[in-house]
PDB file of N, CA and C in Angstrom:
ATOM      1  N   UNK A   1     135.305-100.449  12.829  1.00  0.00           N
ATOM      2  CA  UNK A   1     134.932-100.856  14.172  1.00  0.00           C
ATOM      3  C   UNK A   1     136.205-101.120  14.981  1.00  0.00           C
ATOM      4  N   UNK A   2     135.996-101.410  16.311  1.00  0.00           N
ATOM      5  CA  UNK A   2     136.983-101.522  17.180  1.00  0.00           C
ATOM      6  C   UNK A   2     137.867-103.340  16.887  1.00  0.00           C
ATOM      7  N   UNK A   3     136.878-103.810  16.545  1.00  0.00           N
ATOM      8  CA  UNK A   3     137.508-105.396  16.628  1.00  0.00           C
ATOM      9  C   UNK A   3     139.126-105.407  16.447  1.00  0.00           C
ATOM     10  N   UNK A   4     139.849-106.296  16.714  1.00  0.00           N
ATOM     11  CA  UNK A   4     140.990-106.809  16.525  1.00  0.00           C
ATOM     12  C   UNK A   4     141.083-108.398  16.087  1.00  0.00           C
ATOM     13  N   UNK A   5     142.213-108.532  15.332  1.00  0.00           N
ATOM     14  CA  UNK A   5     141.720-109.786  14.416  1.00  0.00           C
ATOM     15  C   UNK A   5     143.338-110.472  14.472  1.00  0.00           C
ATOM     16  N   UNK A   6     143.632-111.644  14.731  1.00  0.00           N
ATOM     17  CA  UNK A   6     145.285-112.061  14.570  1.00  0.00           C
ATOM     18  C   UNK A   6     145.977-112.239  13.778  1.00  0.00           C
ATOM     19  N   UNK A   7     144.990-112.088  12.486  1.00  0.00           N
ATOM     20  CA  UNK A   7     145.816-111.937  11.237  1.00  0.00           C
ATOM     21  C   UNK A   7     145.172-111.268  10.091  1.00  0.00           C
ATOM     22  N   UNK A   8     145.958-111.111   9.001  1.00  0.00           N
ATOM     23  CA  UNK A   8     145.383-109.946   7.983  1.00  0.00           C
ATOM     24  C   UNK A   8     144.171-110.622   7.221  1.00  0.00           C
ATOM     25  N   UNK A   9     144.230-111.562   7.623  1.00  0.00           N
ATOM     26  CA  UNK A   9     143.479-112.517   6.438  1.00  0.00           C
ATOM     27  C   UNK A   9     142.065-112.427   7.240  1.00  0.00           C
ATOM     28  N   UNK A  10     141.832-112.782   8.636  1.00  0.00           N
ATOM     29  CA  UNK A  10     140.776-112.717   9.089  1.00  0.00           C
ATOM     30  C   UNK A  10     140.382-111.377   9.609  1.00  0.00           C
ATOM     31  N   UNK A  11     141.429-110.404   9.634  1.00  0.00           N
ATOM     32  CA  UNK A  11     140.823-108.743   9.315  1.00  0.00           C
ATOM     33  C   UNK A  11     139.889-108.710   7.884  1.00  0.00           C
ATOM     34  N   UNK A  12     140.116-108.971   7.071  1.00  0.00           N
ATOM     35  CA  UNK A  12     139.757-108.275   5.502  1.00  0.00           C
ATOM     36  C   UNK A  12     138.689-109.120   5.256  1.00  0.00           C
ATOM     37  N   UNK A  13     138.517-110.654   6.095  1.00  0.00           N
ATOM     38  CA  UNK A  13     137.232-111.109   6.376  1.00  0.00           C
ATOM     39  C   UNK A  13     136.133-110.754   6.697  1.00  0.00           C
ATOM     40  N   UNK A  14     136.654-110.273   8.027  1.00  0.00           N
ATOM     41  CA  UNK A  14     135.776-109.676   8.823  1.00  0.00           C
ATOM     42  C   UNK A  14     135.332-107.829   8.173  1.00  0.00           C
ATOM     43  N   UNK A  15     136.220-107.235   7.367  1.00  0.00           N
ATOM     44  CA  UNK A  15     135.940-106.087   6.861  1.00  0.00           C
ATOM     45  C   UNK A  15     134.745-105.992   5.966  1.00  0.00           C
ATOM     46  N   UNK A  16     134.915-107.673   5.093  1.00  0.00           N
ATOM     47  CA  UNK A  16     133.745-107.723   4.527  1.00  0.00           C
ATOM     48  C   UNK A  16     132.047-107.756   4.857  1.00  0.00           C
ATOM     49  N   UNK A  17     131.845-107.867   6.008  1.00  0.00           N
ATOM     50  CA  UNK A  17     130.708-107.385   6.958  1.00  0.00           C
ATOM     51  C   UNK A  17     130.046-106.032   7.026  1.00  0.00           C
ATOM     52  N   UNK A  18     131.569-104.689   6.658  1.00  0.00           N
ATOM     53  CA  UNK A  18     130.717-103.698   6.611  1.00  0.00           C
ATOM     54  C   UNK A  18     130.382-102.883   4.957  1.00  0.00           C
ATOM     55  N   UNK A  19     130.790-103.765   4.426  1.00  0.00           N
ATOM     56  CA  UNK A  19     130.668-103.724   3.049  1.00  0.00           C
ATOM     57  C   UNK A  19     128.991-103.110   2.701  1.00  0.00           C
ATOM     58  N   UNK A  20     128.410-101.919   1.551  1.00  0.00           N
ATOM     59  CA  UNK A  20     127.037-101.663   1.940  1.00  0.00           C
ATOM     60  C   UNK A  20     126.514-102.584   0.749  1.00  0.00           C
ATOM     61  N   UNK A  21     127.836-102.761  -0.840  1.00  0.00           N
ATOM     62  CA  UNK A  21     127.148-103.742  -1.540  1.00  0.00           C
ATOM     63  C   UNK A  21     127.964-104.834  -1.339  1.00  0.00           C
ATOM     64  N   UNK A  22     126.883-105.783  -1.377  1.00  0.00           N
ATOM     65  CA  UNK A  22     127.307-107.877  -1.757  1.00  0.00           C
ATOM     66  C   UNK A  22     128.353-108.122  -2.580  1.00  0.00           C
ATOM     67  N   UNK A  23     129.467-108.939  -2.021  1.00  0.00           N
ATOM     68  CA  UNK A  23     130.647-108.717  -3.561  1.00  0.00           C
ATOM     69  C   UNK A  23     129.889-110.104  -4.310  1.00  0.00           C
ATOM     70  N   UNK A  24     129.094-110.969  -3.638  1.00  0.00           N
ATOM     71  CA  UNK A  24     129.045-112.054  -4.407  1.00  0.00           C
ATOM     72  C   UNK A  24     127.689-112.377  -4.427  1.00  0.00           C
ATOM     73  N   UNK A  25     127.217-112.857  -5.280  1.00  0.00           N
ATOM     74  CA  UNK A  25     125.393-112.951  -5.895  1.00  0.00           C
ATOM     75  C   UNK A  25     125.088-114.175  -6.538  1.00  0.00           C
ATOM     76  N   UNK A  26     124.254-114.428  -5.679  1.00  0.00           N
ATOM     77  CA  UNK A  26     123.905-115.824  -6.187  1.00  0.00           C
ATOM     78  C   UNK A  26     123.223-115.885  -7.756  1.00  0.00           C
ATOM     79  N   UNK A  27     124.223-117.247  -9.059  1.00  0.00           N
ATOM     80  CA  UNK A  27     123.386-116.774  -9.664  1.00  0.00           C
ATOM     81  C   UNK A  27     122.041-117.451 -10.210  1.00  0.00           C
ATOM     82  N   UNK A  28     121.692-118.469  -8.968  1.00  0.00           N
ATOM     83  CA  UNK A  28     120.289-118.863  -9.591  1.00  0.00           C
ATOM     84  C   UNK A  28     119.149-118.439  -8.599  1.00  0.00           C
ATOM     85  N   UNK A  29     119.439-117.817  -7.484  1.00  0.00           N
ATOM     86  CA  UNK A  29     118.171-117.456  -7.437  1.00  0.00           C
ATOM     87  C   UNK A  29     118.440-115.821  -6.670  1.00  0.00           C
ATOM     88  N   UNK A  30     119.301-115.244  -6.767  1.00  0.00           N
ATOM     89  CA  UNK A  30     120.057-113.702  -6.754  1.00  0.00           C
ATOM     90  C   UNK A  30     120.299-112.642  -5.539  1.00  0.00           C
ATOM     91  N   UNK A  31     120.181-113.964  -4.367  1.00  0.00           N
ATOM     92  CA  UNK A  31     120.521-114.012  -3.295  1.00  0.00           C
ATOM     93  C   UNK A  31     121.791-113.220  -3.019  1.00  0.00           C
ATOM     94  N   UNK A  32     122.227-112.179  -2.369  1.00  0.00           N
ATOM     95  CA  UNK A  32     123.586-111.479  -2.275  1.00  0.00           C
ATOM     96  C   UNK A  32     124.203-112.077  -1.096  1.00  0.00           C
ATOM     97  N   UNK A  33     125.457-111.921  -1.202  1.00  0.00           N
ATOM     98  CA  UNK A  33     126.627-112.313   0.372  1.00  0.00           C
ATOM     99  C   UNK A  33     127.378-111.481   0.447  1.00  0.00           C
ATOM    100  N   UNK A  34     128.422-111.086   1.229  1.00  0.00           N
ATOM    101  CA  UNK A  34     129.271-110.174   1.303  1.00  0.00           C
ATOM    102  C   UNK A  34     130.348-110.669   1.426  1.00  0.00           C
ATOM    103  N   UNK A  35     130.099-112.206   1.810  1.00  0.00           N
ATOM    104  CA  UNK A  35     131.423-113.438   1.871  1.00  0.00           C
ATOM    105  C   UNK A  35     130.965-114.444   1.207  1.00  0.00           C
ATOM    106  N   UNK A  36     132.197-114.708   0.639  1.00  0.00           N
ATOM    107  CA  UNK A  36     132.346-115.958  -0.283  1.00  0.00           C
ATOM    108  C   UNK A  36     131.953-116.985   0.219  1.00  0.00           C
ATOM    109  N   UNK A  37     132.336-117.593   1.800  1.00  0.00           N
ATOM    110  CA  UNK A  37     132.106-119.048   2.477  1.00  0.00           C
ATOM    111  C   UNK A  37     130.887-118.467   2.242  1.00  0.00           C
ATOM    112  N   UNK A  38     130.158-117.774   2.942  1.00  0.00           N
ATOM    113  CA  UNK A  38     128.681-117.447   3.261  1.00  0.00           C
ATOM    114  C   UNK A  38     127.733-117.807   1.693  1.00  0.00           C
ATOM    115  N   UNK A  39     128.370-117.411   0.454  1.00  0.00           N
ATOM    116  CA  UNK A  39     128.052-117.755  -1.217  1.00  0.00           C
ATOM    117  C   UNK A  39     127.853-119.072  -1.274  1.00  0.00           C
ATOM    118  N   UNK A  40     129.333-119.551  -0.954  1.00  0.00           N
ATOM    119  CA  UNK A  40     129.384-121.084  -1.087  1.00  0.00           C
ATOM    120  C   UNK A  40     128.808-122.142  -0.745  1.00  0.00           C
ATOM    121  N   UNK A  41     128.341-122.053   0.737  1.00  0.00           N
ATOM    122  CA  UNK A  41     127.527-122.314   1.735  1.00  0.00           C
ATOM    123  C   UNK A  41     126.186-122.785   0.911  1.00  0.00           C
ATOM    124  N   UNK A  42     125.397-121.462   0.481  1.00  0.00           N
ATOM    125  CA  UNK A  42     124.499-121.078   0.138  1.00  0.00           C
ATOM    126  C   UNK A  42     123.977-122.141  -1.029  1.00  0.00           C
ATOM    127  N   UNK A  43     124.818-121.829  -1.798  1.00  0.00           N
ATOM    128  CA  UNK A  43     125.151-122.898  -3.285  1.00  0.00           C
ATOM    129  C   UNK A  43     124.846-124.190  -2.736  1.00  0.00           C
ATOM    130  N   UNK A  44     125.521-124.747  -1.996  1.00  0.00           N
ATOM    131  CA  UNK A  44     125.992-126.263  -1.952  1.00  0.00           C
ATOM    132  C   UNK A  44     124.577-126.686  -0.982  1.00  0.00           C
ATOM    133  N   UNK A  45     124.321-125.570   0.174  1.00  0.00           N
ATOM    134  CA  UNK A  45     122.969-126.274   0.803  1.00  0.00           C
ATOM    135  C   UNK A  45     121.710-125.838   0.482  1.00  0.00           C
ATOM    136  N   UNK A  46     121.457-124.829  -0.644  1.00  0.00           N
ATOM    137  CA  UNK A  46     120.278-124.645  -1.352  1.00  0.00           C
ATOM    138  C   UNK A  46     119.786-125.163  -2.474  1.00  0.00           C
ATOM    139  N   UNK A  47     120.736-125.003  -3.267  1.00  0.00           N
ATOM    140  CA  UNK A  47     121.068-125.245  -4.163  1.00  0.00           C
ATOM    141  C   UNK A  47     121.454-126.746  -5.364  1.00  0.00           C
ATOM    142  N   UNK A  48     122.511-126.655  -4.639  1.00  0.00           N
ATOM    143  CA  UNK A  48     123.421-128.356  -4.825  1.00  0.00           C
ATOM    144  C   UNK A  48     122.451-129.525  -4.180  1.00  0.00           C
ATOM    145  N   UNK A  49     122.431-129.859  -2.533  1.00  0.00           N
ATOM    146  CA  UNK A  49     122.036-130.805  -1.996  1.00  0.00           C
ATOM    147  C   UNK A  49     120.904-130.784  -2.061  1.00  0.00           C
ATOM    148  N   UNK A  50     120.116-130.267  -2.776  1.00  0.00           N
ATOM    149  CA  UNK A  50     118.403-130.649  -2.753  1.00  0.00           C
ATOM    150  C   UNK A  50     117.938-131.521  -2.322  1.00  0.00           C
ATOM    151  N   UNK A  51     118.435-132.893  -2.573  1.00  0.00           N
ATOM    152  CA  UNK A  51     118.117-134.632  -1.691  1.00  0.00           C
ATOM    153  C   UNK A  51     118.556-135.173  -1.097  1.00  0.00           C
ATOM    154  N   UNK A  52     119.038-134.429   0.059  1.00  0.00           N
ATOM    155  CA  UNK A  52     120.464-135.063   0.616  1.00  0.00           C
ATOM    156  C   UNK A  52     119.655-135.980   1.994  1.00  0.00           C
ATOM    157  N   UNK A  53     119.250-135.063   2.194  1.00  0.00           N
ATOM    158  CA  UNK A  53     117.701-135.859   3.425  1.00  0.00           C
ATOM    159  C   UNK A  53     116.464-136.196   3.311  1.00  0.00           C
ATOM    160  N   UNK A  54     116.091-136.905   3.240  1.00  0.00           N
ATOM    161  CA  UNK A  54     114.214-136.882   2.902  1.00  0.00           C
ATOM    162  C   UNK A  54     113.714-137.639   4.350  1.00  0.00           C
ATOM    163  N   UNK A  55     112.246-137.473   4.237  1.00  0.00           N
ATOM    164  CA  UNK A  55     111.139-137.445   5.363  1.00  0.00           C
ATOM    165  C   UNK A  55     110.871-138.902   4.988  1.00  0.00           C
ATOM    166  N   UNK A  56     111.222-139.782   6.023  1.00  0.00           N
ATOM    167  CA  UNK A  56     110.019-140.844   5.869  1.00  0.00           C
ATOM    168  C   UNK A  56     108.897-141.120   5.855  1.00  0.00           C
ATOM    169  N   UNK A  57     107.820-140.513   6.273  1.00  0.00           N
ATOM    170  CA  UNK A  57     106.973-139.928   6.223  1.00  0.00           C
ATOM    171  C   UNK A  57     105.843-139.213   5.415  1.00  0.00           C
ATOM    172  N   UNK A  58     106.713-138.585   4.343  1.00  0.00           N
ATOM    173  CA  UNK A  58     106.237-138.409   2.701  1.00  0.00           C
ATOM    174  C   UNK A  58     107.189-138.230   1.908  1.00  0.00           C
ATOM    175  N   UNK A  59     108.096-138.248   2.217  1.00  0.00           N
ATOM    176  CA  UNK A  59     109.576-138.393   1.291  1.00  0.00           C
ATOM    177  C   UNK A  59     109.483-136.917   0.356  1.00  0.00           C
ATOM    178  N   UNK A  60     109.507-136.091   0.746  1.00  0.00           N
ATOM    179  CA  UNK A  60     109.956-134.722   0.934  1.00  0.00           C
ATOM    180  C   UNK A  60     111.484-134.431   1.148  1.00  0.00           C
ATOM    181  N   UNK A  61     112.301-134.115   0.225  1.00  0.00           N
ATOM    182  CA  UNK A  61     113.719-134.260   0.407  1.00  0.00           C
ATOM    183  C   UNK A  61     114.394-132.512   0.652  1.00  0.00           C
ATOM    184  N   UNK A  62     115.345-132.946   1.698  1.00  0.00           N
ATOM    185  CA  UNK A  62     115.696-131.579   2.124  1.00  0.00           C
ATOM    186  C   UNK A  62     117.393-131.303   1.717  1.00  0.00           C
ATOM    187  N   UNK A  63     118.148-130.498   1.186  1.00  0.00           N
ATOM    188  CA  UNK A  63     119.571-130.016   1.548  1.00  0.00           C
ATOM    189  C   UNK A  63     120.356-130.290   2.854  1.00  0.00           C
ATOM    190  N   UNK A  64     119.240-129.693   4.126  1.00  0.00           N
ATOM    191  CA  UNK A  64     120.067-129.625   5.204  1.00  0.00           C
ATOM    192  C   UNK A  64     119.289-130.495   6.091  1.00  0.00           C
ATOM    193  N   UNK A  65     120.300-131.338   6.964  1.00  0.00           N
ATOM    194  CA  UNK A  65     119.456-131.753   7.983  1.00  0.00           C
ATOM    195  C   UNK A  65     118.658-131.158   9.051  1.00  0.00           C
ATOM    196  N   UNK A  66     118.627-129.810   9.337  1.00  0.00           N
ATOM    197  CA  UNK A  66     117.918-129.094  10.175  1.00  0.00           C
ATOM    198  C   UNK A  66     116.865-128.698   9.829  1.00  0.00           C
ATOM    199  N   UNK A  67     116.440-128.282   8.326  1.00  0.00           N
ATOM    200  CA  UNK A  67     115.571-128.546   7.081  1.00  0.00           C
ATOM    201  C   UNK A  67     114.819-129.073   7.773  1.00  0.00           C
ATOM    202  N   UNK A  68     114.761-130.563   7.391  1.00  0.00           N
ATOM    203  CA  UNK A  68     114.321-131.563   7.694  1.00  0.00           C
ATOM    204  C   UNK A  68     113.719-132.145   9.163  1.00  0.00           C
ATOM    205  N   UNK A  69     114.608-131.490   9.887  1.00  0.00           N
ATOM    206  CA  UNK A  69     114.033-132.246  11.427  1.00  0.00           C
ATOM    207  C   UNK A  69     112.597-130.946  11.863  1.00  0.00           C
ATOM    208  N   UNK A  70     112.725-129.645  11.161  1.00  0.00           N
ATOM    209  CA  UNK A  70     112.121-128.599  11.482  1.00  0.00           C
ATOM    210  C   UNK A  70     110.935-129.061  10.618  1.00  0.00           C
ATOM    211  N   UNK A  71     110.790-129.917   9.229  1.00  0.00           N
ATOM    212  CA  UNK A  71     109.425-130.491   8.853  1.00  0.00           C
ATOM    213  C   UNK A  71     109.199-131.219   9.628  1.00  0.00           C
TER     214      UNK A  71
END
């Protein structure tokens, strides 16, 4: 693509976008990414934080707070 990027590091970032396979796969529930933050992400707020918020309401516990405000 045309983009321009200010450094090599956020070129080869951004290269990873047109990638056709996932370099990285989730491995508990086999979710693909093509970026690592985007993996990591994934992990820590699907995954990892399972109770990080809950509902007062019925105490239903969410990962993310947006999760949560959207119950």
């Amino acid at each position: 693509c045309e983009k321009a990027f200010p450094t090599k590091g956020e070129l080869a970032s951004h290269s990873r976008c047109h990638l056709t396979v996932p370099a990285f796969m989730c491995g508990i529930c086999g979710r693909p990414f093509k970026r690592r933050t985007d993996y990591v992400r994934h992990v820590r707020n699907v995954h990892e934080e399972v109770g990080r918020y809950s509902c007062t309401q019925c105490g239903e516990r969410f990962g993310r707070l947006d999760k949560l405000k959207r119950h």
